[in-house]
C-alpha atoms as a PDB file:
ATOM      1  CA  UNK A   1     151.803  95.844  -4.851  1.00  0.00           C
ATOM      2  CA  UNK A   2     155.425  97.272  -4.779  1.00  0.00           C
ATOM      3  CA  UNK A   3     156.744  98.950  -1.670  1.00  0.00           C
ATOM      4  CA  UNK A   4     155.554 102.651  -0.858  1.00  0.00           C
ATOM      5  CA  UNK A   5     152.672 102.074  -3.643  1.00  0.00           C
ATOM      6  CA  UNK A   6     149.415 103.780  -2.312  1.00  0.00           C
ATOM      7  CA  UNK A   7     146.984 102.467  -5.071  1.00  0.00           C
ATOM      8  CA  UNK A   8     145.076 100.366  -2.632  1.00  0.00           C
ATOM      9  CA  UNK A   9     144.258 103.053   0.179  1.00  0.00           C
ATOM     10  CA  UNK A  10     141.127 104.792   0.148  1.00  0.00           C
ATOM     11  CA  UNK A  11     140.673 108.806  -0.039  1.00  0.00           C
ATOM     12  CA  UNK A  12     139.711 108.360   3.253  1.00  0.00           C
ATOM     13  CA  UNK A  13     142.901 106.611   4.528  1.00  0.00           C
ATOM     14  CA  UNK A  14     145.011 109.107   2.048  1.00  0.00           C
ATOM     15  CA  UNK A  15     143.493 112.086   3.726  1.00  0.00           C
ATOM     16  CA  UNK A  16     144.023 111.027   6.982  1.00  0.00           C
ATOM     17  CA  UNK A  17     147.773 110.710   6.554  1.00  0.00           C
ATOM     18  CA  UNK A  18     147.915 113.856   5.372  1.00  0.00           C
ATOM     19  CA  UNK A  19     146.404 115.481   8.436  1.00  0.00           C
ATOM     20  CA  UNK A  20     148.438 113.474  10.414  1.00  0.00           C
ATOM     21  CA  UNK A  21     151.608 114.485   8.724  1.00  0.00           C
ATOM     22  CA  UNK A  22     150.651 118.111   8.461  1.00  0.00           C
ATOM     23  CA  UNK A  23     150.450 117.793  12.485  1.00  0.00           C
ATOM     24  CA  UNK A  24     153.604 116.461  12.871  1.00  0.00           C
ATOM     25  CA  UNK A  25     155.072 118.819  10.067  1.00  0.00           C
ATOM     26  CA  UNK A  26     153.755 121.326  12.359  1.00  0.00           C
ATOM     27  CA  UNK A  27     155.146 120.351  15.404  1.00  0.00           C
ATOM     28  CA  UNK A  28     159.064 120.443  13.465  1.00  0.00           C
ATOM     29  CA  UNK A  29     159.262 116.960  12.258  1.00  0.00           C
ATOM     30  CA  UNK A  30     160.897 116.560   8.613  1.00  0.00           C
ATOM     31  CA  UNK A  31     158.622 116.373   6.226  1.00  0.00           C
ATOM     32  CA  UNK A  32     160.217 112.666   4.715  1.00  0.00           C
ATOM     33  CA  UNK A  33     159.663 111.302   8.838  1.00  0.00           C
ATOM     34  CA  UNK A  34     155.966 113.052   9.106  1.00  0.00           C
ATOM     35  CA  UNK A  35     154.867 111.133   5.928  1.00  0.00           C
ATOM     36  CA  UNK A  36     156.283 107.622   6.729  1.00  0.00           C
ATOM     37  CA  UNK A  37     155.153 108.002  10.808  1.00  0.00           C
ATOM     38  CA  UNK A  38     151.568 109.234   9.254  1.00  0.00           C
ATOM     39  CA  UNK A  39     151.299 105.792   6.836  1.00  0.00           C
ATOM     40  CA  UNK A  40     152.853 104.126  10.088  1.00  0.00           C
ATOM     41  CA  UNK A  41     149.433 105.438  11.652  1.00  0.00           C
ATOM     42  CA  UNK A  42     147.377 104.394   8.764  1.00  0.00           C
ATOM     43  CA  UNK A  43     148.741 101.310   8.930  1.00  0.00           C
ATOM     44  CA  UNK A  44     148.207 100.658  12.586  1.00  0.00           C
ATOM     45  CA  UNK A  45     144.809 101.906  12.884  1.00  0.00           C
ATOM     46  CA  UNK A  46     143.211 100.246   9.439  1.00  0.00           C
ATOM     47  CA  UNK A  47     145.858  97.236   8.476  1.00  0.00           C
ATOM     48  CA  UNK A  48     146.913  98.999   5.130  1.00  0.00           C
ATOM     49  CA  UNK A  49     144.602  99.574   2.138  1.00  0.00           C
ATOM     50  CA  UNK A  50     140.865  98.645   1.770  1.00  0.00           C
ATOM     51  CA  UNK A  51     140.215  99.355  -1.576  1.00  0.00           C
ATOM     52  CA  UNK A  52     138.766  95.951  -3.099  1.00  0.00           C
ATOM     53  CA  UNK A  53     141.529  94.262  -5.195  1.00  0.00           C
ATOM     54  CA  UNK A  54     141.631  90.352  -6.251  1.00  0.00           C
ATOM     55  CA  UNK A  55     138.930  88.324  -5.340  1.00  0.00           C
ATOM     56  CA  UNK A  56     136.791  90.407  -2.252  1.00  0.00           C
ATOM     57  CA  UNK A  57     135.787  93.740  -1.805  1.00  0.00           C
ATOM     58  CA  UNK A  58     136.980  96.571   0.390  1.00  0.00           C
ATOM     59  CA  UNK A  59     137.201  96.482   4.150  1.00  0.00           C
ATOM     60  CA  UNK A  60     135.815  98.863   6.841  1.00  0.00           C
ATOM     61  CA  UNK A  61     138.531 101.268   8.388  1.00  0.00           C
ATOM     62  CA  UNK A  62     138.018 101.464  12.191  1.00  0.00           C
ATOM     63  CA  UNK A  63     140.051 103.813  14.568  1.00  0.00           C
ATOM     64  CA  UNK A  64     141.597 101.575  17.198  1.00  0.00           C
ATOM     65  CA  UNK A  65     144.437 103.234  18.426  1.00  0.00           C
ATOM     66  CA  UNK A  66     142.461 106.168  18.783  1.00  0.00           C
ATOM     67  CA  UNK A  67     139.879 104.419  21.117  1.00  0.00           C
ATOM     68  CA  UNK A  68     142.103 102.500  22.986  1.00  0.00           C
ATOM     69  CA  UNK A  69     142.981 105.255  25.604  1.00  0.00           C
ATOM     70  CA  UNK A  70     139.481 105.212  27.583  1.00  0.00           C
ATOM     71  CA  UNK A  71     139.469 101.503  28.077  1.00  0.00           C
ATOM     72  CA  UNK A  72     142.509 101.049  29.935  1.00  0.00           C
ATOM     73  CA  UNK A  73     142.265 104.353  32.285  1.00  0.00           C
ATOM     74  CA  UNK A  74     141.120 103.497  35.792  1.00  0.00           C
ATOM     75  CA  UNK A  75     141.858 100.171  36.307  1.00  0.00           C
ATOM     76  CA  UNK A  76     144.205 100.701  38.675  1.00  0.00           C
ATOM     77  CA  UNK A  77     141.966 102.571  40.677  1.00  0.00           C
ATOM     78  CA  UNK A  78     139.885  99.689  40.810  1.00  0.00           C
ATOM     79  CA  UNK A  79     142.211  97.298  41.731  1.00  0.00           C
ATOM     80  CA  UNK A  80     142.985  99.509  45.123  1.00  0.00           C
ATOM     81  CA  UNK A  81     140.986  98.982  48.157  1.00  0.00           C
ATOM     82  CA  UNK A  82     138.856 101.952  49.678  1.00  0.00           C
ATOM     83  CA  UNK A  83     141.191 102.545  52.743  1.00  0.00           C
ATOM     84  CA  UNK A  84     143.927 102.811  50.144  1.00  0.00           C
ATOM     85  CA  UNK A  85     142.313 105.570  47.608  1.00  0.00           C
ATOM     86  CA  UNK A  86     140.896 107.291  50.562  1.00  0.00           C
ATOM     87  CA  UNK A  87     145.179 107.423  51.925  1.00  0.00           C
ATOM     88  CA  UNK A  88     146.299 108.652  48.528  1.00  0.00           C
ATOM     89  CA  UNK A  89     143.494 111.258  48.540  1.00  0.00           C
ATOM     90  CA  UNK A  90     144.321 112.303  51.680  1.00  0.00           C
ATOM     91  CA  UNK A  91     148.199 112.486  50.695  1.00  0.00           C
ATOM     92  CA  UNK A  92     146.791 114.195  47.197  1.00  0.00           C
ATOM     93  CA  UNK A  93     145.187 116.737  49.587  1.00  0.00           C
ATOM     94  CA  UNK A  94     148.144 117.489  51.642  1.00  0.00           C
ATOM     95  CA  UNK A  95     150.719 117.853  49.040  1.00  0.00           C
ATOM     96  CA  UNK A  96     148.230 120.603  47.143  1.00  0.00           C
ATOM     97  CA  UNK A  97     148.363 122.198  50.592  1.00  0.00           C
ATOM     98  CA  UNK A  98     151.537 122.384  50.886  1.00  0.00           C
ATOM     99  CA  UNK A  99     152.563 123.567  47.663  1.00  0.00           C
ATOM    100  CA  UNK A 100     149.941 126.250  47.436  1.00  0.00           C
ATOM    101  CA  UNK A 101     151.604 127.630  50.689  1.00  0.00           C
ATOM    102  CA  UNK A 102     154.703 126.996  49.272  1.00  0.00           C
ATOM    103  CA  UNK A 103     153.436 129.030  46.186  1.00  0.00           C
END
């Protein structure tokens, strides 16, 4: 398959760069950077096309960058020890305090 040749994406994959580009399109991106950062996406997310071709059939897509945010959040939270959240809650408290005086 020749560079930049989309024969072996799905609809699927084909309409999801397009939404992707039209978002970045939207947000003043040129239209030649949207497209390739949209297959860039594609790309990332499904490991380029699934349509069957040689000798096995299609593969599943699956969304991984777009699930990978709510694993990794909180961890760091965890790690802490309860005297130390309760400190930076306290110091949370004081600066919203301070600036809503300050406001």
């Amino acid at each position: 398959m020749p560079q930049g040749d989309k024969s072996r994406y799905t609809d699927k994959q084909v309409r999801k760069a397009d939404h992707i580009a039209e978002s970045y399109e939207a947000r003043g991106v040129p239209e030649d950077e949207a497209k390739a950062r949209a297959w860039a996406t594609v790309n990332k997310d499904d490991g380029g096309g699934k349509k069957p071709g040689g000798a096995g059939r299609g593969r599943s897509t699956d969304h991984p960058a777009a699930r990978k945010g709510g694993e990794i959040g909180g961890k760091g939270s965890a790690a802490r020890t309860a005297e130390q959240r309760s400190a930076s809650a306290k110091k949370a408290a004081e600066t919203r305090k301070r600036n809503a005086a300050n406001a």
